[in-house]
N, C-alpha and C. Protein backbone atom coordinates (compact mmCIF):
# COMPACT_ATOMS: atom_id res chain seq x y z
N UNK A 1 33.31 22.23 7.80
CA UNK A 1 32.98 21.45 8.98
C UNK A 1 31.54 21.76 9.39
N UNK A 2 30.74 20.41 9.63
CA UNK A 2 29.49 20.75 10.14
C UNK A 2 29.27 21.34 11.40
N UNK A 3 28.54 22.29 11.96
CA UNK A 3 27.98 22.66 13.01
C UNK A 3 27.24 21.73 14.17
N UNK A 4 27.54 21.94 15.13
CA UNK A 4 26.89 20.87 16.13
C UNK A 4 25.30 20.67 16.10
N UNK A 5 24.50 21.63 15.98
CA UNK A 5 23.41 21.80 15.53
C UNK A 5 22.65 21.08 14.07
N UNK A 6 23.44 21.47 13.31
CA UNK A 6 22.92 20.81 12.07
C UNK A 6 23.88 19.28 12.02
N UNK A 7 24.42 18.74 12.61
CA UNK A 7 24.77 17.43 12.86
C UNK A 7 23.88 16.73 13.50
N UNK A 8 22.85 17.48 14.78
CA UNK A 8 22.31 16.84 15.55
C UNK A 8 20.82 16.84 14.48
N UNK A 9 20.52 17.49 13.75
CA UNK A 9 19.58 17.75 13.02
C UNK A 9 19.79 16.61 12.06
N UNK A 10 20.53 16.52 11.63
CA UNK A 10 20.69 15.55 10.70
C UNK A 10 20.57 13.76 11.10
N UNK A 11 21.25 13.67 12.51
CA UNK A 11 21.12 12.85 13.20
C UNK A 11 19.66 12.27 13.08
N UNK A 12 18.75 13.36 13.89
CA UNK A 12 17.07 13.48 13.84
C UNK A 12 16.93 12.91 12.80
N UNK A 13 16.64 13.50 11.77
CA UNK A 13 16.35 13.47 10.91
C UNK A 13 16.63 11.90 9.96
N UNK A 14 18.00 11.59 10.53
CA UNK A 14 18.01 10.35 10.04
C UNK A 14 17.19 8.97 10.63
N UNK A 15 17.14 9.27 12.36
CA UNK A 15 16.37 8.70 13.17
C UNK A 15 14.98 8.52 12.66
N UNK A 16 14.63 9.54 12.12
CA UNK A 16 13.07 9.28 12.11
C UNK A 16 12.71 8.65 10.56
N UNK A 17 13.77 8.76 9.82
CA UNK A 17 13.71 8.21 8.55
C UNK A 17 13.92 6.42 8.64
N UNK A 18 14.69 6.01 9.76
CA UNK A 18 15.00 4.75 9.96
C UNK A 18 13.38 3.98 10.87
N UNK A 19 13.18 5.03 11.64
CA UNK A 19 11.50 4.80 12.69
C UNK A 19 10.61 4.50 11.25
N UNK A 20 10.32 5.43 10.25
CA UNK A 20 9.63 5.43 9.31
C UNK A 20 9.63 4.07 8.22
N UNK A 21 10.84 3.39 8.08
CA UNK A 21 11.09 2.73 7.34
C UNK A 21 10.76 1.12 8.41
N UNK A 22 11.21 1.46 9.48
CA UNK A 22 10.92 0.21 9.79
C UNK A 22 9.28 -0.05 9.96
N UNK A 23 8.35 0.67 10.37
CA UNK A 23 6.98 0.75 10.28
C UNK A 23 6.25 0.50 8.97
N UNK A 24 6.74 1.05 8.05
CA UNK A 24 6.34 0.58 6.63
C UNK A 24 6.68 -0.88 6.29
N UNK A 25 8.27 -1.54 6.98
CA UNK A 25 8.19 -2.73 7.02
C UNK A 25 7.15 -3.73 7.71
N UNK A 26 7.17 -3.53 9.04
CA UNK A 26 6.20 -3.92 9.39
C UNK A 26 4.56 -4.00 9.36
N UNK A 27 4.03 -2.92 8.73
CA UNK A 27 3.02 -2.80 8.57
C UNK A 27 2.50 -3.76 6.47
N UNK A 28 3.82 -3.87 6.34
CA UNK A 28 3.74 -4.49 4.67
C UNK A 28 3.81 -6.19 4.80
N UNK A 29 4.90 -6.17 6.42
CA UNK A 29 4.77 -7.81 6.83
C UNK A 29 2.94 -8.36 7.08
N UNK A 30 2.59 -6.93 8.07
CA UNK A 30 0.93 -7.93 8.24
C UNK A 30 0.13 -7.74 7.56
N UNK A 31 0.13 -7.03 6.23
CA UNK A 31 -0.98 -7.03 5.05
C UNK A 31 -0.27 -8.39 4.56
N UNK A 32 0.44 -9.42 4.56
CA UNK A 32 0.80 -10.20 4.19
C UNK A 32 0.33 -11.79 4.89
N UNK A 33 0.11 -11.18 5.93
CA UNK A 33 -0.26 -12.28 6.68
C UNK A 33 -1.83 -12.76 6.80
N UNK A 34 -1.91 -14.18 7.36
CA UNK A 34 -3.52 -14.72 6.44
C UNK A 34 -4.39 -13.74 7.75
N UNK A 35 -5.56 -13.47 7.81
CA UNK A 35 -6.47 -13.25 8.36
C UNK A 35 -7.43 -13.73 8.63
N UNK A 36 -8.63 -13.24 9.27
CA UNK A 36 -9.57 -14.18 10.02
C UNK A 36 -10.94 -14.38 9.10
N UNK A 37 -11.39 -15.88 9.20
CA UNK A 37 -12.27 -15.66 8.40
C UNK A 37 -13.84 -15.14 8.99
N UNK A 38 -13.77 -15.44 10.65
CA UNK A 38 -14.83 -14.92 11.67
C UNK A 38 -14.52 -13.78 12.42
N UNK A 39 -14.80 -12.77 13.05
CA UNK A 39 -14.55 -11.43 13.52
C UNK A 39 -14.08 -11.66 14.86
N UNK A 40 -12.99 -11.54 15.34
CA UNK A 40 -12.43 -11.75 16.99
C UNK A 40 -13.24 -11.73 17.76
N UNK A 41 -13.73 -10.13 17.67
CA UNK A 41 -14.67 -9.45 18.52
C UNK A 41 -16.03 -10.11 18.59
N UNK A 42 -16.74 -9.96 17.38
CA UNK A 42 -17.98 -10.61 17.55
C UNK A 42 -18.61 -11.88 16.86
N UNK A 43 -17.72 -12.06 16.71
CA UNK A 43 -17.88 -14.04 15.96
C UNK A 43 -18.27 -13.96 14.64
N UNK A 44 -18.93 -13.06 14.22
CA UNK A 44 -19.59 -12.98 12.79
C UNK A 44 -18.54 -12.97 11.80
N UNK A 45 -18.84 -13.73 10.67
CA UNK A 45 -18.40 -13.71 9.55
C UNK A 45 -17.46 -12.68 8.85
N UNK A 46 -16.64 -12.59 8.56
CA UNK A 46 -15.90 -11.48 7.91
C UNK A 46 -16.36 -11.37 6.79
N UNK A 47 -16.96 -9.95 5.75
CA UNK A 47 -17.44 -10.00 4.77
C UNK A 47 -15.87 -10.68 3.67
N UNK A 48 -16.82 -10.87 2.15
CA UNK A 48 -15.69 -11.56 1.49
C UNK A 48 -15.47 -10.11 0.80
N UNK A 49 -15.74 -9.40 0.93
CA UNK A 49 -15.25 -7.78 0.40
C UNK A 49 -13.84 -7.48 1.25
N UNK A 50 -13.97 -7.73 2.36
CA UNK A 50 -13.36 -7.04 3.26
C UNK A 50 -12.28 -7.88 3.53
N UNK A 51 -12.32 -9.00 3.46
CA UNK A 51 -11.21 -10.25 2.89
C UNK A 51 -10.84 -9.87 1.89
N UNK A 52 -10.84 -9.46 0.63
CA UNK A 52 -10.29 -9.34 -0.31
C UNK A 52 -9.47 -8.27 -0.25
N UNK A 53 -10.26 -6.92 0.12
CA UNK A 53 -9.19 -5.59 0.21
C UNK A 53 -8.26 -5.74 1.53
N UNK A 54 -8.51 -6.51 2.48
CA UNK A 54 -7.36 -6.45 3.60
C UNK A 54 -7.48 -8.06 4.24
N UNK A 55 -6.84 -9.15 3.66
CA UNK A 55 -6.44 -10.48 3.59
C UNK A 55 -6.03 -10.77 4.89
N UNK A 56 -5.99 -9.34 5.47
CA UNK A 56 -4.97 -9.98 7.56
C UNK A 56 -5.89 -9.58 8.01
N UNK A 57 -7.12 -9.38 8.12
CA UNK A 57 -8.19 -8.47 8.64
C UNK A 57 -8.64 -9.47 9.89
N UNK A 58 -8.73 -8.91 10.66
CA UNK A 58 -9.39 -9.95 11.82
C UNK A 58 -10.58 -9.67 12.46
N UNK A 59 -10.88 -8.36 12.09
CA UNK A 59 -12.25 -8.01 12.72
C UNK A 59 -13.25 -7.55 11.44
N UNK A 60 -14.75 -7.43 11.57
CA UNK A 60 -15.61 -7.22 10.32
C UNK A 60 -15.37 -5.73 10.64
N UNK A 61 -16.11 -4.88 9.30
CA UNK A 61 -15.69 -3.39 9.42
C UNK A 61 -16.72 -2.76 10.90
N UNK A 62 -17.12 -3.24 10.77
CA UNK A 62 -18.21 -2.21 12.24
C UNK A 62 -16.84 -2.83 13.50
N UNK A 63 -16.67 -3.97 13.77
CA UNK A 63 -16.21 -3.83 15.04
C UNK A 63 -14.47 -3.31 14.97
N UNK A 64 -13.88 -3.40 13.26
CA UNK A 64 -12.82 -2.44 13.01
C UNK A 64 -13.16 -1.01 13.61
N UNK A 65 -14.05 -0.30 13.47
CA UNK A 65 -14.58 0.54 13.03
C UNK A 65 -14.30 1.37 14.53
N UNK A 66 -15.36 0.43 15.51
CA UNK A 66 -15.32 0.82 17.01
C UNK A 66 -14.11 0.60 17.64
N UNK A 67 -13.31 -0.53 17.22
CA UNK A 67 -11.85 -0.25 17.97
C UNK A 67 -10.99 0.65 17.59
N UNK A 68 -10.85 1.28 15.77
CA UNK A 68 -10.40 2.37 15.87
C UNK A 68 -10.14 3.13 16.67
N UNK A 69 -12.23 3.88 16.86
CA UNK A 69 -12.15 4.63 17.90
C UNK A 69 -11.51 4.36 19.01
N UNK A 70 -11.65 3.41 20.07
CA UNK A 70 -11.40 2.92 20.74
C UNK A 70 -9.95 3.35 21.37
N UNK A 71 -9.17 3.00 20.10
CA UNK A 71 -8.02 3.24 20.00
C UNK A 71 -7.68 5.00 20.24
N UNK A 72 -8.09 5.69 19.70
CA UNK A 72 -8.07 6.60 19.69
C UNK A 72 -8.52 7.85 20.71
N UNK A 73 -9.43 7.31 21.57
CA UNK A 73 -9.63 7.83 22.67
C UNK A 73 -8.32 7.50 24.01
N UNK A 74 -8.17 6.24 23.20
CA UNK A 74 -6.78 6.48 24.28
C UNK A 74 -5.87 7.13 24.12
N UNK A 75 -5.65 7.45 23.36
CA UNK A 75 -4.41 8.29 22.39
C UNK A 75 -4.82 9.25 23.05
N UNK A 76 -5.92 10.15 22.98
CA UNK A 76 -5.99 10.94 23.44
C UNK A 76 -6.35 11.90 24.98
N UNK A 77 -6.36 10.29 25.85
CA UNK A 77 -6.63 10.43 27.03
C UNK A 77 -5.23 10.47 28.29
């Protein structure tokens, strides 16, 4: 008989395996999806490099680049 502990562990453990799987789904749905051929942010052109390696891309790499950050200062604020 399992222990309450390692049931709840396992539980976890399954939880985060199901969190994990659905994120990989989703993140495999929007590399799938069409992308932009002008940059949201700053109207400019999307390089055709950058179209090719990421087809859902909506921003050019510099203003990818700054929302990263962007992103990330919130994360950490």
């Amino acid at each position: 008989m399992m222990q309450g502990s390692e049931r709840l562990l396992e539980a976890a453990e399954h939880s985060v395996a199901l969190e994990r799987d659905a994120r990989l789904a989703a993140i495999r749905a929007n590399l799938r999806e069409q992308g932009e051929d002008v940059c949201v942010t700053c109207d400019e052109p999307i390089e055709a490099e950058r179209r090719a390696a990421m087809p859902s891309a909506a921003r050019c790499v510099e203003c990818q680049r700054a929302y990263e950050r962007m992103q990330q200062r919130a994360r950490n604020d």
